[in-house]
N, C-alpha and C. Protein backbone atom coordinates (compact mmCIF):
# COMPACT_ATOMS: atom_id res chain seq x y z
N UNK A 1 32.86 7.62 -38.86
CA UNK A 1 32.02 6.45 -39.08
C UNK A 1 32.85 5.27 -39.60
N UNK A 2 33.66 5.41 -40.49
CA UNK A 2 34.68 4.87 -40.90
C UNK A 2 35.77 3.83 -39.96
N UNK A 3 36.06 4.63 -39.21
CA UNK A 3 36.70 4.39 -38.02
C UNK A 3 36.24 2.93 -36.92
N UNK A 4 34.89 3.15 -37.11
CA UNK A 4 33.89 2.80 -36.19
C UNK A 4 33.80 1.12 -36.36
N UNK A 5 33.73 1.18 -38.02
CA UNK A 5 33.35 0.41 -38.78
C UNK A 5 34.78 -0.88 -38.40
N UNK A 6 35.54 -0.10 -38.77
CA UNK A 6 37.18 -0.97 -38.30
C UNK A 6 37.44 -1.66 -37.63
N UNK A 7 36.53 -1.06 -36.14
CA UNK A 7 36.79 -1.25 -34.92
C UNK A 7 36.14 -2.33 -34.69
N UNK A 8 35.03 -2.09 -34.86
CA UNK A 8 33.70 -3.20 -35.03
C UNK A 8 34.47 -4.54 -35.77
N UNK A 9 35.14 -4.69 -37.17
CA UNK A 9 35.37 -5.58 -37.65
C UNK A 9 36.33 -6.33 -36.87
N UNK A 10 37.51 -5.54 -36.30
CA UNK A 10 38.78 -6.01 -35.85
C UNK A 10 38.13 -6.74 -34.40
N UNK A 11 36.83 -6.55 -33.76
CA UNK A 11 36.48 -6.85 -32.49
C UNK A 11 35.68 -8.35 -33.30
N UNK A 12 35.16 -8.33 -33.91
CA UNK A 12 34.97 -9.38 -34.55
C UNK A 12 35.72 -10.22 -35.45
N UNK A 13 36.63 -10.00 -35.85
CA UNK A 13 37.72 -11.15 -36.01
C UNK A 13 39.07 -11.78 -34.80
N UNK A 14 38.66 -10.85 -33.80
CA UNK A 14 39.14 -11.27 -32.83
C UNK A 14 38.19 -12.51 -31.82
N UNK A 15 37.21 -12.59 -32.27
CA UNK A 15 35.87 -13.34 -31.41
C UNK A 15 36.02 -14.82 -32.25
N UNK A 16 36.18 -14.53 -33.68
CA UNK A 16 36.72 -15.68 -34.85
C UNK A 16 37.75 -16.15 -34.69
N UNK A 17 38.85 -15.48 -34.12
CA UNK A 17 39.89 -16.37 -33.88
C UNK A 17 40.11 -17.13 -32.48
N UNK A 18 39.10 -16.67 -31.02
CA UNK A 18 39.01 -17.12 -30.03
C UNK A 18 38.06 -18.31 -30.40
N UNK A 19 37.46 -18.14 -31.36
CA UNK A 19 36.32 -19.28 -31.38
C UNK A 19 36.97 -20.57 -32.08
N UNK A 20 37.97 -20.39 -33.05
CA UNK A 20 38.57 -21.09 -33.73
C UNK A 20 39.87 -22.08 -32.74
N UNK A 21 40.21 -21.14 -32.40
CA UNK A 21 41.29 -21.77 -30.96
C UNK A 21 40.99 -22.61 -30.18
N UNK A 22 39.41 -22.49 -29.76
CA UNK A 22 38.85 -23.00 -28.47
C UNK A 22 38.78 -24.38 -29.31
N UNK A 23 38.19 -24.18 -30.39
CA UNK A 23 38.04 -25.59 -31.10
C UNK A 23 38.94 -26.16 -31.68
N UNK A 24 40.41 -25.86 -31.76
CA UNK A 24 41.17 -26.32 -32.09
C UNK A 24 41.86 -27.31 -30.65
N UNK A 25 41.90 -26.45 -29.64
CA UNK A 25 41.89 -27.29 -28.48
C UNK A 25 41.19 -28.26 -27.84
N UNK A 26 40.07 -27.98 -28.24
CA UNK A 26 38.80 -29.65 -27.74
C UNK A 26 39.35 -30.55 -28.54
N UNK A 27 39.30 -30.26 -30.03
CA UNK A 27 39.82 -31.29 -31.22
C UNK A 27 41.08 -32.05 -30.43
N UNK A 28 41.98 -30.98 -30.43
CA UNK A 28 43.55 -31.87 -29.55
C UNK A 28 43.03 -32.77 -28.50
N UNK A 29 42.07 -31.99 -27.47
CA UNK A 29 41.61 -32.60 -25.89
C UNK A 29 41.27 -34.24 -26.09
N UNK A 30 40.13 -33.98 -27.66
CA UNK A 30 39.84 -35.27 -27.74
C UNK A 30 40.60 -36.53 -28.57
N UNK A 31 41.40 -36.12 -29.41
CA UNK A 31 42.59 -37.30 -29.70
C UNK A 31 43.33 -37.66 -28.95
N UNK A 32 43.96 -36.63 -27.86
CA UNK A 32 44.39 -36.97 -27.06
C UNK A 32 44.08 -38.00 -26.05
N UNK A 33 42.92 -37.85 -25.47
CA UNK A 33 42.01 -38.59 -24.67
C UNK A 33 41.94 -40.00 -25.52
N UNK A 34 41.28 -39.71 -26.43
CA UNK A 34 41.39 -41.33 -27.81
C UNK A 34 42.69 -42.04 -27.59
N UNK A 35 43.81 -41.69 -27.66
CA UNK A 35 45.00 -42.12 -27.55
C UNK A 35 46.20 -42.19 -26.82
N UNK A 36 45.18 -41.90 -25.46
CA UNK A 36 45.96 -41.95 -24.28
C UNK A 36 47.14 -41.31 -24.40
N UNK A 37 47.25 -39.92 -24.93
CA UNK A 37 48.67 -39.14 -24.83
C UNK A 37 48.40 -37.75 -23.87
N UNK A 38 49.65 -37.91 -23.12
CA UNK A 38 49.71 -36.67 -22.11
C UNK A 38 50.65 -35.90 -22.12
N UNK A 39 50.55 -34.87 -21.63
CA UNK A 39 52.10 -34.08 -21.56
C UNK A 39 51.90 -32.89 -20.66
N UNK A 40 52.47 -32.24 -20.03
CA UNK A 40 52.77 -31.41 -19.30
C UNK A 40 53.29 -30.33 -19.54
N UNK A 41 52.70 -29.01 -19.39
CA UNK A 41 53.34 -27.70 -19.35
C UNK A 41 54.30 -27.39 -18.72
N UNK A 42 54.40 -27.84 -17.52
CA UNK A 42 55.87 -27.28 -17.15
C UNK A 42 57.00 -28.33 -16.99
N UNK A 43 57.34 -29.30 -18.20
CA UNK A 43 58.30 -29.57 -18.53
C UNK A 43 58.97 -28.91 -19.82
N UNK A 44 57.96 -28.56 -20.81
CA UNK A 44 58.25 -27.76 -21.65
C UNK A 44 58.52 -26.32 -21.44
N UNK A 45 58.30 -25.68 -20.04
CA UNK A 45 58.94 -24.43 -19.75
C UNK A 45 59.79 -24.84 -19.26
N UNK A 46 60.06 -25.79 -18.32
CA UNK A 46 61.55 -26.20 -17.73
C UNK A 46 62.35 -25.95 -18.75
N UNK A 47 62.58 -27.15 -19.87
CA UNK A 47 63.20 -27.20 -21.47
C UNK A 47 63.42 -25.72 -21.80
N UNK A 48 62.16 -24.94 -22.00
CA UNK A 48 62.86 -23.71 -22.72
C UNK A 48 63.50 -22.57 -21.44
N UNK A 49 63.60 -23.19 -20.68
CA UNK A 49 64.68 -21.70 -19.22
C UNK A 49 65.73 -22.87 -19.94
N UNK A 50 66.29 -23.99 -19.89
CA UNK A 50 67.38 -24.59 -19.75
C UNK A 50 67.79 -24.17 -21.26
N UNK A 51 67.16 -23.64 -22.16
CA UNK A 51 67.82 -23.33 -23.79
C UNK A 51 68.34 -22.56 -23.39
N UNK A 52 67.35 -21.47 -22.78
CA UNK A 52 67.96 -19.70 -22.69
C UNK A 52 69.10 -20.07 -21.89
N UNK A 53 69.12 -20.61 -20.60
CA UNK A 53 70.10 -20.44 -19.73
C UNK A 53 71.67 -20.89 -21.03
N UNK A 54 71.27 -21.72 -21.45
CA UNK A 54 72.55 -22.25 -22.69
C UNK A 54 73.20 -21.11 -23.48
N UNK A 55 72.28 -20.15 -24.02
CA UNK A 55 72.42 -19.33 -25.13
C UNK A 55 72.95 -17.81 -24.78
């Protein structure tokens, strides 16, 4: 029962931290949007192959 109980909690602080994320990303979406700033994902993976390739 014990066990159960764990499982249950850990599935629910996992739902708390997806929920927290999602809203941490609208928050960004919308300053961003406010302040006309953009950026791109795959220049920042470009950047990190060209570290590794360095190291």
């Amino acid at each position: 029962m014990e066990k159960m109980n764990n499982v249950k909690m850990n599935v629910v602080k996992r739902r708390r931290w997806k929920i927290r994320n999602i809203n941490y990303i609208e928050r960004l979406m919308e300053i961003t949007e406010n302040k006309n700033i953009f950026w791109r994902l795959e220049e920042t993976i470009e950047k990190r192959k060209e570290k590794d390739d360095i190291i």
